[in-house]
C-alpha atoms as a PDB file:
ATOM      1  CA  UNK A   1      97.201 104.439 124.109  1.00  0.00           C
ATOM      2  CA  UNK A   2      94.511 106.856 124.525  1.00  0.00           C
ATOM      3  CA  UNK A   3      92.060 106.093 127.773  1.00  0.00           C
ATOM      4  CA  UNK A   4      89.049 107.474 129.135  1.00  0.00           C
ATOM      5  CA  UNK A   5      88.655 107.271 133.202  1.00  0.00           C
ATOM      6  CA  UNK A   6      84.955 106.667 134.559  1.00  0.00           C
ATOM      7  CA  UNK A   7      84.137 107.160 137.775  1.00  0.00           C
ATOM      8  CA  UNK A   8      82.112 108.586 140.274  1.00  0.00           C
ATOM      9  CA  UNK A   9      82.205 112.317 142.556  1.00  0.00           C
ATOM     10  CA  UNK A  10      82.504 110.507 145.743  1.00  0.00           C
ATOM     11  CA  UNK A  11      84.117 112.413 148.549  1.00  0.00           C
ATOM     12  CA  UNK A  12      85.701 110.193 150.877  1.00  0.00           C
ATOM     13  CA  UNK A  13      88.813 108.039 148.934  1.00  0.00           C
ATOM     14  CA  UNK A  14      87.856 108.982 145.273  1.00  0.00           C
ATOM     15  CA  UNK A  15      89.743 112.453 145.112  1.00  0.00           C
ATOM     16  CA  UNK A  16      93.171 111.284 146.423  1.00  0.00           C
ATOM     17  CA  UNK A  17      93.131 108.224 144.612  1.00  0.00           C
ATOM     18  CA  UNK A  18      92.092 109.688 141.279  1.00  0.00           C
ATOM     19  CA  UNK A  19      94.883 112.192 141.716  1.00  0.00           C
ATOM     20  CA  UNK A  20      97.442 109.578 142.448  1.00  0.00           C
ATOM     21  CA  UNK A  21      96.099 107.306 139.652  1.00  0.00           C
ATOM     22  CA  UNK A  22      96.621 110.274 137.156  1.00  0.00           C
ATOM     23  CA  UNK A  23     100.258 111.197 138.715  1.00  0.00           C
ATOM     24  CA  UNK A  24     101.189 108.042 138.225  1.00  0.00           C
ATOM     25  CA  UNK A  25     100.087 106.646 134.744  1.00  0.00           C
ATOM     26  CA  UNK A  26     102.899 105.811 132.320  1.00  0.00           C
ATOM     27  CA  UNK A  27     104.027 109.117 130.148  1.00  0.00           C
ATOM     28  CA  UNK A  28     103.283 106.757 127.244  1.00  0.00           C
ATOM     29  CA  UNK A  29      99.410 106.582 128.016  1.00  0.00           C
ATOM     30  CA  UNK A  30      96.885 109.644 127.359  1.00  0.00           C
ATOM     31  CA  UNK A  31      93.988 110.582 129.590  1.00  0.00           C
ATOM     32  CA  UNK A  32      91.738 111.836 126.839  1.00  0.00           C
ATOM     33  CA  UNK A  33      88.630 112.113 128.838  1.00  0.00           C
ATOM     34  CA  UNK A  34      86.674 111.988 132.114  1.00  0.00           C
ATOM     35  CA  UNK A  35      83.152 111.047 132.932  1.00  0.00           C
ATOM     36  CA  UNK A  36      82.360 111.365 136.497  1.00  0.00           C
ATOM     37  CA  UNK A  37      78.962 109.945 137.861  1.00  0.00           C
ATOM     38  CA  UNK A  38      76.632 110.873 140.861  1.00  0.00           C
ATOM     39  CA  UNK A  39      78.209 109.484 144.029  1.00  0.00           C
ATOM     40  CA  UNK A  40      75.869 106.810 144.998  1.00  0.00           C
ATOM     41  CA  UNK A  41      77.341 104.535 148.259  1.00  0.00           C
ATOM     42  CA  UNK A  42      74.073 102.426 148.479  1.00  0.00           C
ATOM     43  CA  UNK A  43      74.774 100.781 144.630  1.00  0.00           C
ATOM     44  CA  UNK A  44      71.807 102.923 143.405  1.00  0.00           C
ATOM     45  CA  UNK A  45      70.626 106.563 143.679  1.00  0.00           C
ATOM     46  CA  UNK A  46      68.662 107.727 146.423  1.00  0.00           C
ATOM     47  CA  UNK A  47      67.787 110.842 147.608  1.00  0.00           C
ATOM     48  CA  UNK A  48      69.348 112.678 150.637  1.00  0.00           C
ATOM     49  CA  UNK A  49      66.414 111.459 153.263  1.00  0.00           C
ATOM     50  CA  UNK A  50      66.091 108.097 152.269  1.00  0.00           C
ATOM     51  CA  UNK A  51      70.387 107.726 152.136  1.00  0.00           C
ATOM     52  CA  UNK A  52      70.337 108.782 155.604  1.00  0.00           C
ATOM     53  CA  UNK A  53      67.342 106.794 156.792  1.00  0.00           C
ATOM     54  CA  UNK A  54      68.727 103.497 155.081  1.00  0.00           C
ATOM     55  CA  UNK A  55      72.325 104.228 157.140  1.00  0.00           C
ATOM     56  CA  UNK A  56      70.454 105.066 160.154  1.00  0.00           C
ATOM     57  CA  UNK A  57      68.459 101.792 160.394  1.00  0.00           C
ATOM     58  CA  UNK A  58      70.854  99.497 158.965  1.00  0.00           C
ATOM     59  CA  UNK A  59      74.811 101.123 160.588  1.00  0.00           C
ATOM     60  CA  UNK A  60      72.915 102.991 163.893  1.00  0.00           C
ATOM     61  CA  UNK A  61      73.597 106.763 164.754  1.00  0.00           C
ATOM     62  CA  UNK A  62      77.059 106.581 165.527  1.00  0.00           C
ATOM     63  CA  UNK A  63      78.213 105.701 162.046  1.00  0.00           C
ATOM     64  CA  UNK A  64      76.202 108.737 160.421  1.00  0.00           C
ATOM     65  CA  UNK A  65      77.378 110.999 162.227  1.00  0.00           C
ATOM     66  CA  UNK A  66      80.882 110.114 162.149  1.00  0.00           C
ATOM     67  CA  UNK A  67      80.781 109.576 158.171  1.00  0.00           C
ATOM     68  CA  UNK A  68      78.578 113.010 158.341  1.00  0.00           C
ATOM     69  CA  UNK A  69      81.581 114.655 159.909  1.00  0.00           C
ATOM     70  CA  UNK A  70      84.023 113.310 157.693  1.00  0.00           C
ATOM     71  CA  UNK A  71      82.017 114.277 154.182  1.00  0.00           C
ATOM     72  CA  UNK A  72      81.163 117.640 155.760  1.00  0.00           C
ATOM     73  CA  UNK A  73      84.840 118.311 156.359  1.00  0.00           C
ATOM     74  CA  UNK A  74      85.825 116.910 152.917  1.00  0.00           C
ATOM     75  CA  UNK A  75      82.799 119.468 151.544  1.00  0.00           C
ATOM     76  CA  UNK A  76      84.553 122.247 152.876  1.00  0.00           C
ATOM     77  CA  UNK A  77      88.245 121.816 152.960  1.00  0.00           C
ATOM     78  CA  UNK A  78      89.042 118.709 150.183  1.00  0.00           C
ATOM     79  CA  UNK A  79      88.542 119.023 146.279  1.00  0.00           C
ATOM     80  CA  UNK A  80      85.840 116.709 144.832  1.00  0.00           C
ATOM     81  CA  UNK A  81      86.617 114.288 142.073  1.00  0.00           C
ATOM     82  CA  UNK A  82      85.465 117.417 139.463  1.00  0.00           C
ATOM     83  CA  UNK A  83      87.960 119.490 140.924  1.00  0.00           C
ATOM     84  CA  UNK A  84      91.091 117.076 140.782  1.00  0.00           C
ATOM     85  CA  UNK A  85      90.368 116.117 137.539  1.00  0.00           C
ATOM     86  CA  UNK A  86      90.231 119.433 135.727  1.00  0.00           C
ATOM     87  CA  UNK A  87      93.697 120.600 137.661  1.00  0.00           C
ATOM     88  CA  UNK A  88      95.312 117.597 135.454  1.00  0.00           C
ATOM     89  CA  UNK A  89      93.765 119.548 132.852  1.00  0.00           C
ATOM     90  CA  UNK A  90      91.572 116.678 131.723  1.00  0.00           C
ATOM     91  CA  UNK A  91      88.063 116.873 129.920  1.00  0.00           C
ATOM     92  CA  UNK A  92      85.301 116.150 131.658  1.00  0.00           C
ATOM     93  CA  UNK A  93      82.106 114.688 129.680  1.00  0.00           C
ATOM     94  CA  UNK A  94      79.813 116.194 131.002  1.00  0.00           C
ATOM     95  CA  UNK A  95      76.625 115.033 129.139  1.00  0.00           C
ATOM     96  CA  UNK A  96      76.983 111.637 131.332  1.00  0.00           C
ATOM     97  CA  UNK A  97      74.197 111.475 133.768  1.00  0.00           C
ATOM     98  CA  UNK A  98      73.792 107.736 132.409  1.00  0.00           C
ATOM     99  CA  UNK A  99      76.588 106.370 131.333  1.00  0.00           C
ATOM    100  CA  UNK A 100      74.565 104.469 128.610  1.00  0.00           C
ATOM    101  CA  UNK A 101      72.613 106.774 127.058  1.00  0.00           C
ATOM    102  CA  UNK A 102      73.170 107.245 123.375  1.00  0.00           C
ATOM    103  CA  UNK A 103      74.155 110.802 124.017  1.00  0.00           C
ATOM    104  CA  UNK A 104      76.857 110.344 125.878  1.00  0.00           C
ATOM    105  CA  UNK A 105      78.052 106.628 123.983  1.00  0.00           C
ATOM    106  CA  UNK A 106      78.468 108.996 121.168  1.00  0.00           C
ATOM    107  CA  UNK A 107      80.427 112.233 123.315  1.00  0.00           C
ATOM    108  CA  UNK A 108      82.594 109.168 123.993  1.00  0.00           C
ATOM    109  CA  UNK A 109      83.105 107.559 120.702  1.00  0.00           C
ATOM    110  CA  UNK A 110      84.208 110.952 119.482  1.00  0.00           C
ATOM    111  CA  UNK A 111      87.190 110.791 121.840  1.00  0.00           C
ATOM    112  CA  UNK A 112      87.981 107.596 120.430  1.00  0.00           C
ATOM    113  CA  UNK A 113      89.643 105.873 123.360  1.00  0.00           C
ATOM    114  CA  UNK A 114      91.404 102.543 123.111  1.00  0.00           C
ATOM    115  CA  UNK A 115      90.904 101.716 126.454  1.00  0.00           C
ATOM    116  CA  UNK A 116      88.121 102.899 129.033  1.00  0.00           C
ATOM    117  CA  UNK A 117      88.837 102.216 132.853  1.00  0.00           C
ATOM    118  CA  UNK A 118      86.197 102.248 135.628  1.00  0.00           C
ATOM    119  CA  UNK A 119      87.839 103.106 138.969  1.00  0.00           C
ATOM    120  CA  UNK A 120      84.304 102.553 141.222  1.00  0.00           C
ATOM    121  CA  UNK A 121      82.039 103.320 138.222  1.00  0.00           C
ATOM    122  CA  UNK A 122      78.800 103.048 139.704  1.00  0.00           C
ATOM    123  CA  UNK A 123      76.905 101.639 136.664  1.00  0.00           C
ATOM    124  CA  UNK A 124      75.943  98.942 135.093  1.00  0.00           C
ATOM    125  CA  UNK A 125      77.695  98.599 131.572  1.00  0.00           C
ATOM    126  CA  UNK A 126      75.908  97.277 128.615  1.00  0.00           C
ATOM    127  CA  UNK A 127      77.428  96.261 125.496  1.00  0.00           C
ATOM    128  CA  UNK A 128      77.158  99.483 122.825  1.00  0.00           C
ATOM    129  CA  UNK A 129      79.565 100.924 125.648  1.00  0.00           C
ATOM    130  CA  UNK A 130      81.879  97.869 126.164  1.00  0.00           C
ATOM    131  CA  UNK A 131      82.307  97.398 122.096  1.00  0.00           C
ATOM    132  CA  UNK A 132      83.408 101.149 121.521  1.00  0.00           C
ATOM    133  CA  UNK A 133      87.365 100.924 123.265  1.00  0.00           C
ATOM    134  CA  UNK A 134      88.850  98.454 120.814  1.00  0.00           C
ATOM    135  CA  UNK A 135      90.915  96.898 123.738  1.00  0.00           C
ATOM    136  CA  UNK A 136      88.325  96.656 126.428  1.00  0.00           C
ATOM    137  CA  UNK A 137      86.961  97.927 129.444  1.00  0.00           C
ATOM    138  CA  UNK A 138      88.947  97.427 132.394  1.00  0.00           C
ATOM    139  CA  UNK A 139      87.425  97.594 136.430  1.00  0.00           C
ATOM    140  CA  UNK A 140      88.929  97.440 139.398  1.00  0.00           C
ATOM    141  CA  UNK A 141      87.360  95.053 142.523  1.00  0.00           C
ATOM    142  CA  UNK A 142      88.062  95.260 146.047  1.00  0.00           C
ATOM    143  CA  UNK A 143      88.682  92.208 146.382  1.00  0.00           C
ATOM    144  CA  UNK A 144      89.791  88.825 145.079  1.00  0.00           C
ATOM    145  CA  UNK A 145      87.807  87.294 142.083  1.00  0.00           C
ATOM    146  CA  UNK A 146      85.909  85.439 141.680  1.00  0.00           C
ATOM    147  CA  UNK A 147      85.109  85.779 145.906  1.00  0.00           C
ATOM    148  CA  UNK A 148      83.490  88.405 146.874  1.00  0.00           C
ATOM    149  CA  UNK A 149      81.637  89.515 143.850  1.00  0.00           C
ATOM    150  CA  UNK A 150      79.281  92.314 144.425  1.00  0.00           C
ATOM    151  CA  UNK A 151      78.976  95.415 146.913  1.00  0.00           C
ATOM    152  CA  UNK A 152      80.928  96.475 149.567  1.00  0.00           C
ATOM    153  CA  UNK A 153      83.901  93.212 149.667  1.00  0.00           C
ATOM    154  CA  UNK A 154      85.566  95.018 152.597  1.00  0.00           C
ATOM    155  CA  UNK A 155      82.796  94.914 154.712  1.00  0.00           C
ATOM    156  CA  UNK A 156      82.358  91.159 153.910  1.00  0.00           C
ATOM    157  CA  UNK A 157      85.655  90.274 153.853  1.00  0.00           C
ATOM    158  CA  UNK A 158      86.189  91.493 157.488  1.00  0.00           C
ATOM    159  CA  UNK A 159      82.718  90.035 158.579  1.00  0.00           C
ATOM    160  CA  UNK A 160      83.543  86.504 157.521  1.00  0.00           C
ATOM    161  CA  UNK A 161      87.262  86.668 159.218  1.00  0.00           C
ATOM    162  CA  UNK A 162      89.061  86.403 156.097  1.00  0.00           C
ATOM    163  CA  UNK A 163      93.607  86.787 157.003  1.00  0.00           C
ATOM    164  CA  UNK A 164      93.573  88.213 153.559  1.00  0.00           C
ATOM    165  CA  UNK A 165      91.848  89.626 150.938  1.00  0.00           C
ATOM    166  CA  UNK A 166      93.007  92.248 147.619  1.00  0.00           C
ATOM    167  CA  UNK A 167      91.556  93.556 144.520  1.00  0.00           C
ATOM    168  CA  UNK A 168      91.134  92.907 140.924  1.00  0.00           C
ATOM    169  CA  UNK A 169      91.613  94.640 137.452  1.00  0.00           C
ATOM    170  CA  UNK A 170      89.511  92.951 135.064  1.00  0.00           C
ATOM    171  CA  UNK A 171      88.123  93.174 131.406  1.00  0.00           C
ATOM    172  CA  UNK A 172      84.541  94.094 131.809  1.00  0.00           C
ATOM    173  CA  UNK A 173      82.045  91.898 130.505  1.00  0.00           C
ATOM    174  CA  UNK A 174      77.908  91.828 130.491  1.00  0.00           C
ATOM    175  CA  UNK A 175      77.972  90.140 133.960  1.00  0.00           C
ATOM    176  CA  UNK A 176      78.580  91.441 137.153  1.00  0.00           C
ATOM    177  CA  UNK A 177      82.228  91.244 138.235  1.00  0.00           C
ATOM    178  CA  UNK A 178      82.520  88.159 135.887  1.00  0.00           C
ATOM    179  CA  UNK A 179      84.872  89.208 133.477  1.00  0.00           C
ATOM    180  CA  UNK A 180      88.504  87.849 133.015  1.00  0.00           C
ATOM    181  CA  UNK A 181      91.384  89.187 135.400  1.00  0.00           C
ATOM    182  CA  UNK A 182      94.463  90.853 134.198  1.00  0.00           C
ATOM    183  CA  UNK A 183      96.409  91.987 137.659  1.00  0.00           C
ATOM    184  CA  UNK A 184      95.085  90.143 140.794  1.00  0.00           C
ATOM    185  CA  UNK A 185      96.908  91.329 144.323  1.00  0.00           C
ATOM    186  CA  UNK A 186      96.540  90.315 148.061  1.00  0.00           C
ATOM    187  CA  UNK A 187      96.790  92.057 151.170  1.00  0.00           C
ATOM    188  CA  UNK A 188      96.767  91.129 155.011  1.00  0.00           C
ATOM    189  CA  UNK A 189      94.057  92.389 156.715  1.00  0.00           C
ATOM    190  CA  UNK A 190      95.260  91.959 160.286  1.00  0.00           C
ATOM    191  CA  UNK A 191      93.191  94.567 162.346  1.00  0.00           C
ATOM    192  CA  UNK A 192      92.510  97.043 160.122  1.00  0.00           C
ATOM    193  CA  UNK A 193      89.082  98.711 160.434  1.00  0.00           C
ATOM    194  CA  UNK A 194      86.506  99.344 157.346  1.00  0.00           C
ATOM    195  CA  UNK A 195      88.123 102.766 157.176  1.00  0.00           C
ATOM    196  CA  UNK A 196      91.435 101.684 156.753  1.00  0.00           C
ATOM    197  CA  UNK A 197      91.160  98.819 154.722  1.00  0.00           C
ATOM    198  CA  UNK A 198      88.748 100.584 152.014  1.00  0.00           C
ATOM    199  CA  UNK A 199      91.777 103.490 151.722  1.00  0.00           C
ATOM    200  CA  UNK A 200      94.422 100.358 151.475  1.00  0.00           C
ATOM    201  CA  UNK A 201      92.808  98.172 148.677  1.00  0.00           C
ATOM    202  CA  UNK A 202      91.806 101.490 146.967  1.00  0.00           C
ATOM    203  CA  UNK A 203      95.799 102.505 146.603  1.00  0.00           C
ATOM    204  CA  UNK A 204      96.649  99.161 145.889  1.00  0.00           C
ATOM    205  CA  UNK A 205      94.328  98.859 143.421  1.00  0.00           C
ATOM    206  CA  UNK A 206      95.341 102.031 141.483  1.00  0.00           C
ATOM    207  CA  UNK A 207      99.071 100.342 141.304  1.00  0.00           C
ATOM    208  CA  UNK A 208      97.342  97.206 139.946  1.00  0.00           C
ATOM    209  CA  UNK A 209      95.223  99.479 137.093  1.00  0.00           C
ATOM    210  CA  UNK A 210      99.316 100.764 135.929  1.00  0.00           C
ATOM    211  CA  UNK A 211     100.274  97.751 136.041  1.00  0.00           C
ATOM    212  CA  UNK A 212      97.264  96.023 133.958  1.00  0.00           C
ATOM    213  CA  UNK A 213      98.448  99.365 131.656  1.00  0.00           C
ATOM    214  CA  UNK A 214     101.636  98.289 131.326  1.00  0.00           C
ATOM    215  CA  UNK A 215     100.686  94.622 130.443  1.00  0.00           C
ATOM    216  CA  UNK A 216      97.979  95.768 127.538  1.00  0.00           C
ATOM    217  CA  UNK A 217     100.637  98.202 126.307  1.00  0.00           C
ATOM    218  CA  UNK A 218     102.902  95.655 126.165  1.00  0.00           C
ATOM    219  CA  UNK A 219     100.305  93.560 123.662  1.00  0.00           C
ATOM    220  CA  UNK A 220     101.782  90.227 124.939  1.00  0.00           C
ATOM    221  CA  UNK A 221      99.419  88.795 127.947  1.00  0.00           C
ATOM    222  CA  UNK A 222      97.422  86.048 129.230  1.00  0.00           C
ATOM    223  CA  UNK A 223      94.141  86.549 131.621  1.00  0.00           C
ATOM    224  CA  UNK A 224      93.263  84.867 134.671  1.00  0.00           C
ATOM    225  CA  UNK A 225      89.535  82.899 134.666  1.00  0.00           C
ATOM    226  CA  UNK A 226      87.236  84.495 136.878  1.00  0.00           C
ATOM    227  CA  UNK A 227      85.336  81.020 137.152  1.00  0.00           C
ATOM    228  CA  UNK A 228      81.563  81.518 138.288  1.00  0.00           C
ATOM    229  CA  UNK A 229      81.494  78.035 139.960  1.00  0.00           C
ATOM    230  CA  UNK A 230      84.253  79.339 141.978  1.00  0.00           C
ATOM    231  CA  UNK A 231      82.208  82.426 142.996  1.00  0.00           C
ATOM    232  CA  UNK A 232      80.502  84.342 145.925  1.00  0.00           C
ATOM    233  CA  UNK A 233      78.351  87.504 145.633  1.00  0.00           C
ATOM    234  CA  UNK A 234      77.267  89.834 148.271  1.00  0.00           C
ATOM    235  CA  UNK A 235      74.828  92.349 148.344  1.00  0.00           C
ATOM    236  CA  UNK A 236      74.416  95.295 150.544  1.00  0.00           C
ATOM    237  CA  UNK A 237      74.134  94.680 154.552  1.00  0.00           C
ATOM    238  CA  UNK A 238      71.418  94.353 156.358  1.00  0.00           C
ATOM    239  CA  UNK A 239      71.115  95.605 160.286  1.00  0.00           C
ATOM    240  CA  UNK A 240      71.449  92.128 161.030  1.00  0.00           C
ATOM    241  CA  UNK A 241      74.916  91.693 159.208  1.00  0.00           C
ATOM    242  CA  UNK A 242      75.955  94.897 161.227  1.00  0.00           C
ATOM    243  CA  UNK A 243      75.413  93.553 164.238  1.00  0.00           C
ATOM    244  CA  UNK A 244      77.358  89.875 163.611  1.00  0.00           C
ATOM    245  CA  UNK A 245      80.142  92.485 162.157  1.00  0.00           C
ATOM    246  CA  UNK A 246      80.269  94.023 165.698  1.00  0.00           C
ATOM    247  CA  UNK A 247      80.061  91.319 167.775  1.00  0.00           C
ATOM    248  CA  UNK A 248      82.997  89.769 165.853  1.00  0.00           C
ATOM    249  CA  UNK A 249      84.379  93.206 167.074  1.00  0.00           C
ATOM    250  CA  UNK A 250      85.125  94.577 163.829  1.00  0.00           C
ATOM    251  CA  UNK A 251      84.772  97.870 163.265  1.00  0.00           C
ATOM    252  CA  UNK A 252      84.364 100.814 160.793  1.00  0.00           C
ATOM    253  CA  UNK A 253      86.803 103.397 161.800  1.00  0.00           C
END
């Protein structure tokens, strides 16, 4: 099975999960390609100034600068995404600045996956890219489907209380988060922080995407539904939201 990984140059979990995602995958499955997006934490791109005003007003000073710390650290001392990618000696398509441009659908039909897999692909998919892997398109969700579709589940999750939450590999479809689920796993939450349960769900989720590999390489599978009456979405926070989250005392790191 050939595969092509999409994802984005975020600096934080991205690099150490992408390399342990790539260690890991069964010697029977290729990695034939990469296409690694813009980093973009508020579900769009912004520029510098208006990413740091947004986290200002809406997460207050003490979050920036800790997060600042952390990314300037990572900047210095940590390999981006790029960099663990090409030491696997994978391709990187480079032409991708939007995923759906007809440029880069065709840079990727030329590699001829069977299988593309989005491990926080920051995009919005639309259809000439979901009908070129002939076995699908598969996601992973921080969190458990169909709850907690949207952006940023942990934040949510912890928020509303929840004893448990998990993630989901999926089969992309033209909604949002909608599509059916192939590997579905829970975790306790306990007292983690934002910090810790982000790095949790992400590792757990990259042993749900081999295991999701396993089953499609196996050709012998059922899905689970991902009903939409059963569903909740959430959108980014607002300042308000940040404060509930606090006085519930949760907390980010």
């Amino acid at each position: 099975m050939k595969v092509i990984i999409i994802t984005q140059n975020e600096k934080m979990f991205l690099p150490m999960v992408i390399d342990y995602f790539i260690r890991r995958i069964p010697s029977d499955i290729e990695i034939v390609g990469a296409i690694v997006l813009s980093s973009s934490p508020y579900g769009k791109r912004k520029i510098f100034l208006s990413k740091l005003f947004s986290a200002l007003s809406i997460f207050g000073p003490f979050f920036v600068i800790r997060y600042g710390l952390i990314e300037l650290w990572r900047m210095l001392f940590d390999k981006d995404v790029v960099a663990i990618v090409r030491s696997h000696g994978i391709k990187i398509v480079r032409t991708c600045r939007f995923i759906n441009d007809s440029k880069c659908l065709s840079d990727i039909e030329k590699l001829t996956p069977d299988l593309l897999i989005s491990i926080t692909g920051n995009q919005i998919f639309k259809k000439p890219l979901l009908d070129i892997p002939p076995l699908g398109t598969l996601n992973l969700h921080t969190a458990l489907l169909p709850k907690y579709r949207g952006l940023m589940p942990s934040f949510w999750a912890l928020k509303n209380e929840e004893k448990e939450t998990g993630v989901s590999v999926f089969f992309v479809d033209e909604g949002i988060d909608s599509g059916p689920i192939i590997v579905q796993k829970k975790i306790n939450i306990e007292n983690m922080t934002q910090w810790e349960l982000i790095r949790a769900t992400k590792f757990l989720g990259v042993e749900s995407i081999i295991d999701a590999l396993k089953i499609i390489n196996s050709n012998n599978y059922s899905t689970i539904e991902n009903d939409d009456n059963d569903s909740t979405y959430f959108s980014f926070p607002t300042r308000k939201d940040v404060i509930e989250f606090k006085k519930k005392g949760k907390k980010f790191f």
